[in-house]
N, C-alpha and C. Protein backbone atom coordinates (compact mmCIF):
# COMPACT_ATOMS: atom_id res chain seq x y z
N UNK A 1 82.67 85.27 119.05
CA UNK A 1 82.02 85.82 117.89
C UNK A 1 81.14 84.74 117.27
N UNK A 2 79.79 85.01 116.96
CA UNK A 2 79.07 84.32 116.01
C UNK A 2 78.73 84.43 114.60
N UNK A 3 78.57 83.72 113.70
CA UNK A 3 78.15 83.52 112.64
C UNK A 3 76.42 84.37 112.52
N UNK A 4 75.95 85.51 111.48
CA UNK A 4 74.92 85.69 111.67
C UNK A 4 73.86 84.83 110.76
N UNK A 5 72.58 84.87 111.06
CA UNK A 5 71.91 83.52 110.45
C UNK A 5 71.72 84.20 109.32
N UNK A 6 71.35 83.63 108.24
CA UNK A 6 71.04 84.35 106.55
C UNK A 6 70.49 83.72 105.69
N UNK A 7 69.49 82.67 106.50
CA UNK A 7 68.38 81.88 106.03
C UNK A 7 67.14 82.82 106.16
N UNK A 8 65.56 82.28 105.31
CA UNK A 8 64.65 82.97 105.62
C UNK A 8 63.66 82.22 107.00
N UNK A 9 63.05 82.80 107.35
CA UNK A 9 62.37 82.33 108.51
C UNK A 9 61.64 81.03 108.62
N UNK A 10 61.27 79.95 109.30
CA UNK A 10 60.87 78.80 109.46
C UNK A 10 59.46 79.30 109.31
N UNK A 11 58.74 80.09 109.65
CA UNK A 11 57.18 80.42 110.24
C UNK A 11 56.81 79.87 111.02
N UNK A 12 57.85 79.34 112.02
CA UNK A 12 57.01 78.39 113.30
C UNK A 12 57.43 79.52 114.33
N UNK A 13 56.04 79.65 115.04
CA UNK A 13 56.00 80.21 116.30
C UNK A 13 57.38 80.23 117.40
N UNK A 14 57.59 81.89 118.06
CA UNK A 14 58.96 81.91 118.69
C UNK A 14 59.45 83.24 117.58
N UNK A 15 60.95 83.12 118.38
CA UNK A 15 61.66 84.15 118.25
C UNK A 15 62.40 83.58 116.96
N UNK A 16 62.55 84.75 116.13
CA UNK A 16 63.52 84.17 115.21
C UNK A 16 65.10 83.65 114.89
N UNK A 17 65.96 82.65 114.15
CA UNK A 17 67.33 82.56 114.62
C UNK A 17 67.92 83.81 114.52
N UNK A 18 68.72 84.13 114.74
CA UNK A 18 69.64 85.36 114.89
C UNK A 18 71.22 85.07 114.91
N UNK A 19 71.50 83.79 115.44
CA UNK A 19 72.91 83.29 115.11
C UNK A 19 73.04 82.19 114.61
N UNK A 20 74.11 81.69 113.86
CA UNK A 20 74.32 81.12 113.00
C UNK A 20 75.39 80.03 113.82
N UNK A 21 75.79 79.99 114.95
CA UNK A 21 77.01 79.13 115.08
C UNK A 21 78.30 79.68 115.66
N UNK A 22 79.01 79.33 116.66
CA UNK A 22 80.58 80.06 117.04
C UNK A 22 81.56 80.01 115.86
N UNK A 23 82.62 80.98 115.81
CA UNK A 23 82.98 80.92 114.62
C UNK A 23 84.47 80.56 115.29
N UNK A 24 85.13 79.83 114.91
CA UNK A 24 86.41 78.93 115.33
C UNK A 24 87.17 79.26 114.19
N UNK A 25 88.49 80.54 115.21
CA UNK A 25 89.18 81.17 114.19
C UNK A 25 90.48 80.46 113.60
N UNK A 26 90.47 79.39 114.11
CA UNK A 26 91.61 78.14 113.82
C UNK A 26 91.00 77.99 112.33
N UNK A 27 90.10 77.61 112.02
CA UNK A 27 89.60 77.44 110.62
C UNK A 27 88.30 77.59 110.30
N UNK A 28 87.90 79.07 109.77
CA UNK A 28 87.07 79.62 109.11
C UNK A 28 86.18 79.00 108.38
N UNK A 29 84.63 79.05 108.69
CA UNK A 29 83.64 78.80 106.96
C UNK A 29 84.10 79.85 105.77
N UNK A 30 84.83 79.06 105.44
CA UNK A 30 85.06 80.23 104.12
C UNK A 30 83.72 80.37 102.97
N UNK A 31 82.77 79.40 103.55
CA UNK A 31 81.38 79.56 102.67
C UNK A 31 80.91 80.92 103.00
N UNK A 32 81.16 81.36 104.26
CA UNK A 32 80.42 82.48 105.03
C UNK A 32 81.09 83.42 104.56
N UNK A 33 82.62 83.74 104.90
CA UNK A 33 83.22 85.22 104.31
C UNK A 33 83.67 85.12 103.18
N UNK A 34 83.72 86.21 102.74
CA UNK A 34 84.09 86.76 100.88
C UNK A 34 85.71 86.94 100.90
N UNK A 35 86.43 86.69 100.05
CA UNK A 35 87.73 86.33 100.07
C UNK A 35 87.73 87.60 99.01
N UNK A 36 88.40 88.49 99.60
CA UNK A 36 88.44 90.15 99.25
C UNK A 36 90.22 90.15 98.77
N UNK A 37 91.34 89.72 98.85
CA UNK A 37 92.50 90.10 98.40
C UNK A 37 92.83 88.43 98.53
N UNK A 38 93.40 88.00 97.68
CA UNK A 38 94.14 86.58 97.11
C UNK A 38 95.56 87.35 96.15
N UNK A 39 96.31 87.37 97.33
CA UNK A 39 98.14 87.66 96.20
C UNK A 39 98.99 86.33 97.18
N UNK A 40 99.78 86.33 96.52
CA UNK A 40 100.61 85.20 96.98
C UNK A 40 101.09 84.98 98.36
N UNK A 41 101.33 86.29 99.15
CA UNK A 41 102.09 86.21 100.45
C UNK A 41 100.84 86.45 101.33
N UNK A 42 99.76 86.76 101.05
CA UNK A 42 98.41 86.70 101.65
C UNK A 42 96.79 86.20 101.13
N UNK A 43 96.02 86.12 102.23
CA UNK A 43 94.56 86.27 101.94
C UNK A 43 93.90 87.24 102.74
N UNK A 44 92.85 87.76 102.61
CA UNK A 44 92.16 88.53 103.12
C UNK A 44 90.39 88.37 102.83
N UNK A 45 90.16 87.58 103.91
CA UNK A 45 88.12 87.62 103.79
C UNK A 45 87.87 88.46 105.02
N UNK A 46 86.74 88.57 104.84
CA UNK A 46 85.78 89.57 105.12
C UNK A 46 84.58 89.31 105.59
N UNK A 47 83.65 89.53 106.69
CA UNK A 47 82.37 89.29 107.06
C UNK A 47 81.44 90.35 108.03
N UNK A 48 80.60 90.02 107.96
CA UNK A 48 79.55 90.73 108.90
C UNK A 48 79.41 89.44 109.92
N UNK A 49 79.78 89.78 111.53
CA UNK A 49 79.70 88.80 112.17
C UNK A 49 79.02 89.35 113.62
N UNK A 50 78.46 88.65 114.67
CA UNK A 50 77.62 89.20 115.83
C UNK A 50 78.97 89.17 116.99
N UNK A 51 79.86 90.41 117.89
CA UNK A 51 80.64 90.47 118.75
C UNK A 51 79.98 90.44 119.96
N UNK A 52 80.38 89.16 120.74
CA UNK A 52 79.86 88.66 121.99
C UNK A 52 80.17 90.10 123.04
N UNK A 53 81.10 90.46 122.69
CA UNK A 53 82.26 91.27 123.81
C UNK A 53 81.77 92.40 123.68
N UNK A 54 81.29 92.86 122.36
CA UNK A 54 80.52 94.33 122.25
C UNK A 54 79.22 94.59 122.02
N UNK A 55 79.15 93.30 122.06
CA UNK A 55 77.07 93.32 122.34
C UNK A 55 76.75 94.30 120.91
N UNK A 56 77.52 93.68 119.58
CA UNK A 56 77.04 94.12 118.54
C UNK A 56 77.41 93.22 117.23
N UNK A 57 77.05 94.09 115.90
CA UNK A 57 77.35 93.54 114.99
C UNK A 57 78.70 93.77 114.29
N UNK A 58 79.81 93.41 113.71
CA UNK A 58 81.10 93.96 113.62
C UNK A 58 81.79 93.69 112.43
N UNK A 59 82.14 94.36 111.84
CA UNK A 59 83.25 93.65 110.47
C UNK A 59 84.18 93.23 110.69
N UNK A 60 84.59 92.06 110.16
CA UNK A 60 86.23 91.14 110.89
C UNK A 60 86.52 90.77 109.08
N UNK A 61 87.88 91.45 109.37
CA UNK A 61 88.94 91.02 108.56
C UNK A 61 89.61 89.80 108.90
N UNK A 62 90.09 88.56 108.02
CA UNK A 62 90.38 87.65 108.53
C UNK A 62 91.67 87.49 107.69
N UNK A 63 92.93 87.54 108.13
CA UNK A 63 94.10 87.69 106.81
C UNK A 63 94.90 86.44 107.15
N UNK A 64 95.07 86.04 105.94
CA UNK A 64 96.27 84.36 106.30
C UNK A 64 97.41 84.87 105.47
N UNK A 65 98.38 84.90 106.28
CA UNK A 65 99.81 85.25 106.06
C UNK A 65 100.77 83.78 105.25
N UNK A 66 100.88 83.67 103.80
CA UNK A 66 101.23 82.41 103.59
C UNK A 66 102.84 82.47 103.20
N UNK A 67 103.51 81.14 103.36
CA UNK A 67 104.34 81.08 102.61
C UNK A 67 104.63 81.14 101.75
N UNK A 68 105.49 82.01 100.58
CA UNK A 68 106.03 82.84 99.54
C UNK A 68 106.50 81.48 98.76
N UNK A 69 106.94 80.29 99.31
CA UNK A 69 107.75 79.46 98.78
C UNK A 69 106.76 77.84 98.68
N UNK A 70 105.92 77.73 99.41
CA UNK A 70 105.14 76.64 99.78
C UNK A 70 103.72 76.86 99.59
N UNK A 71 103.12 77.95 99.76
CA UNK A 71 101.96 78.27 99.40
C UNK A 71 100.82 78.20 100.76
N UNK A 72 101.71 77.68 101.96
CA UNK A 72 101.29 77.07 103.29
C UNK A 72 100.80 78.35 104.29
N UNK A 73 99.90 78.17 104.85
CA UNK A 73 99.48 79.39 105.78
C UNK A 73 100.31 78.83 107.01
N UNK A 74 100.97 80.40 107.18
CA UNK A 74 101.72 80.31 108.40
C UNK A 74 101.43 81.06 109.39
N UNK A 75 100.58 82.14 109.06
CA UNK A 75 100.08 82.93 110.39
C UNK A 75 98.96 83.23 109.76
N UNK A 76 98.10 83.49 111.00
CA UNK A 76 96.49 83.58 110.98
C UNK A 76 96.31 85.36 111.66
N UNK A 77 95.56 85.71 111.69
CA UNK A 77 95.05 87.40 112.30
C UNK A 77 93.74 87.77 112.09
N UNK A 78 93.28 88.62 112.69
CA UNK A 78 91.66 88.94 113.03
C UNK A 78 91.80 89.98 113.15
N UNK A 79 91.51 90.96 112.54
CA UNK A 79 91.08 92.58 112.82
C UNK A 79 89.48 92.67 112.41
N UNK A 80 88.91 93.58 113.76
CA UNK A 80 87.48 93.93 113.56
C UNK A 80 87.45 95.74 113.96
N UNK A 81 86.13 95.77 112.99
CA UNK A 81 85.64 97.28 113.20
C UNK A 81 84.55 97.30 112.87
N UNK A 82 83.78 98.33 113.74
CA UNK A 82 82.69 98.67 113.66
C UNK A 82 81.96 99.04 112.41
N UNK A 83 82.73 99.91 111.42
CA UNK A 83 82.35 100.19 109.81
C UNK A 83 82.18 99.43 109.23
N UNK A 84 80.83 99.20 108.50
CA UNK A 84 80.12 98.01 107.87
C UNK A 84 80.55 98.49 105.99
N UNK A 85 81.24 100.04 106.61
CA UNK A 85 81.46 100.17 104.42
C UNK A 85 83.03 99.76 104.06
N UNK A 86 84.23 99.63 105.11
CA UNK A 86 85.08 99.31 105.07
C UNK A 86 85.26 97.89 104.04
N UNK A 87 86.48 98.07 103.51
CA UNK A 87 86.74 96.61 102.40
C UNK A 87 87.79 96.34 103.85
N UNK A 88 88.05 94.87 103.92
CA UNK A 88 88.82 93.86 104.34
C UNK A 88 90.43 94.97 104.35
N UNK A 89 90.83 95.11 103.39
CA UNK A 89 92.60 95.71 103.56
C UNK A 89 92.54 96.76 103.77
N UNK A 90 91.55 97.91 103.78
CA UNK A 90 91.32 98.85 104.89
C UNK A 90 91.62 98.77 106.32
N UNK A 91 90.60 98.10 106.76
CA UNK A 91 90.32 97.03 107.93
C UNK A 91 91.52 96.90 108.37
N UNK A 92 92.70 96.32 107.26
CA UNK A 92 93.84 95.72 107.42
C UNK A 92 94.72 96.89 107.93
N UNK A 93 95.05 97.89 106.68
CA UNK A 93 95.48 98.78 106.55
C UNK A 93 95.66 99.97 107.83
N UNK A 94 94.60 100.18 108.35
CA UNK A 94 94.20 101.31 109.63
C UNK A 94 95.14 100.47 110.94
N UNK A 95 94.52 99.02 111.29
CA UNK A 95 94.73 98.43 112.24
C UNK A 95 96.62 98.62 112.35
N UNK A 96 97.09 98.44 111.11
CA UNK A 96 98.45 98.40 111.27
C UNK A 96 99.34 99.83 111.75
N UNK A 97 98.77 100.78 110.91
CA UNK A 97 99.08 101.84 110.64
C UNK A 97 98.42 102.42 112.50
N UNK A 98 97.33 101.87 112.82
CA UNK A 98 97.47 102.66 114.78
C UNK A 98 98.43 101.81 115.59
N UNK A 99 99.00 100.25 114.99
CA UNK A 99 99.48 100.00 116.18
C UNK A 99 101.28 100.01 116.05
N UNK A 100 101.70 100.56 114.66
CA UNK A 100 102.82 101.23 114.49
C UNK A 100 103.36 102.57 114.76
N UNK A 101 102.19 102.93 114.96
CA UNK A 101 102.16 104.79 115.42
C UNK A 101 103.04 104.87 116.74
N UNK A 102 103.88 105.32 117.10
CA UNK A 102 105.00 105.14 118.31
C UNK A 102 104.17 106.93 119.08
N UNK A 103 104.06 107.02 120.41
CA UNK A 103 103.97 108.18 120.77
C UNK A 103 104.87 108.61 120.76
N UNK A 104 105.30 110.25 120.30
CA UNK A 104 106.72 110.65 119.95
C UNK A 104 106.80 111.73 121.38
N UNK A 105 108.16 112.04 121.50
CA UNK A 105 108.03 113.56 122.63
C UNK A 105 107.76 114.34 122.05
N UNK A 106 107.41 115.36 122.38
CA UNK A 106 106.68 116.72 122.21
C UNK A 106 107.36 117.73 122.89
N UNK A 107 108.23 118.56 121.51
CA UNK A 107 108.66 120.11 122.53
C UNK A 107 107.83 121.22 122.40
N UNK A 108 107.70 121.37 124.09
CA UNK A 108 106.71 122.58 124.06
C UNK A 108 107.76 124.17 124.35
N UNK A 109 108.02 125.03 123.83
CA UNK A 109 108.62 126.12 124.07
C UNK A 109 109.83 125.65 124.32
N UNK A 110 110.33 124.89 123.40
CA UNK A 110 111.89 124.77 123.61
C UNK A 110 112.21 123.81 124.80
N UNK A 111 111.33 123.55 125.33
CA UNK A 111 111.84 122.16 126.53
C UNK A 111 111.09 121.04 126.39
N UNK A 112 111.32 119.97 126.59
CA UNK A 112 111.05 118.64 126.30
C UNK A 112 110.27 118.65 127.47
N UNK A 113 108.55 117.92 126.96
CA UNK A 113 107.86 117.50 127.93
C UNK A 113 107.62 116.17 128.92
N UNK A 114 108.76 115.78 128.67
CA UNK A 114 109.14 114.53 129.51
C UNK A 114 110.13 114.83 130.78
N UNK A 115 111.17 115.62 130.43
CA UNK A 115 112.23 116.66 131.28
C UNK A 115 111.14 117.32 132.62
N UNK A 116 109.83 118.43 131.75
CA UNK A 116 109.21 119.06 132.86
C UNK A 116 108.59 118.14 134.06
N UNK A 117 108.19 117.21 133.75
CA UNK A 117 107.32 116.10 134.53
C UNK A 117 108.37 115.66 135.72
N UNK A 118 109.25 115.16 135.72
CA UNK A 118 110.02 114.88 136.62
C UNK A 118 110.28 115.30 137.64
């Protein structure tokens, strides 16, 4: 993932910058993203950033999970999405909520559709 550029143009002949730099998720420009939720057991910033992998532009939630007692970041996380109107704990919010979703069985007419397959 890159940093997008958000300077105005040099006027020297050529293509214009378009990226800003790799963004090294060990430790963030926090100059660059907006720090969207500050409570004690978390942070949550926010950016418009360029995705190498999807050959686009992407919103990344960036949340630091801190210690309750120390104030110390103890876990780091990255959720991205395509929605540029999304806030950061949205972002947060969805990501958790699809990857807690368990597929459940399904009875169709009184018999279990795991039973018929067999």
């Amino acid at each position: 993932m890159y940093y997008l550029y958000r300077g105005e143009k040099t006027g020297r002949r050529g293509r214009p910058k378009v990226y800003n730099g790799k963004i090294n998720l060990k430790q963030i420009n926090t100059a660059y993203f907006t720090l969207e939720v500050d409570e004690p057991d978390k942070r949550i910033y926010s950016a418009l950033v360029y995705a190498k992998g999807f050959k686009r532009t992407v919103k990344v939630a960036f949340v630091e999970s801190l210690d309750s007692l120390t104030g110390h970041v103890k876990n780091k996380q990255c959720f991205i999405s395509t929605d540029f109107a999304l806030l950061g704990q949205l972002i947060l919010s969805r990501a958790l909520s699809a990857r807690i979703s368990i597929p459940r069985r399904q009875t169709i007419y009184g018999l279990n559709a795991l039973s018929d397959a067999e």
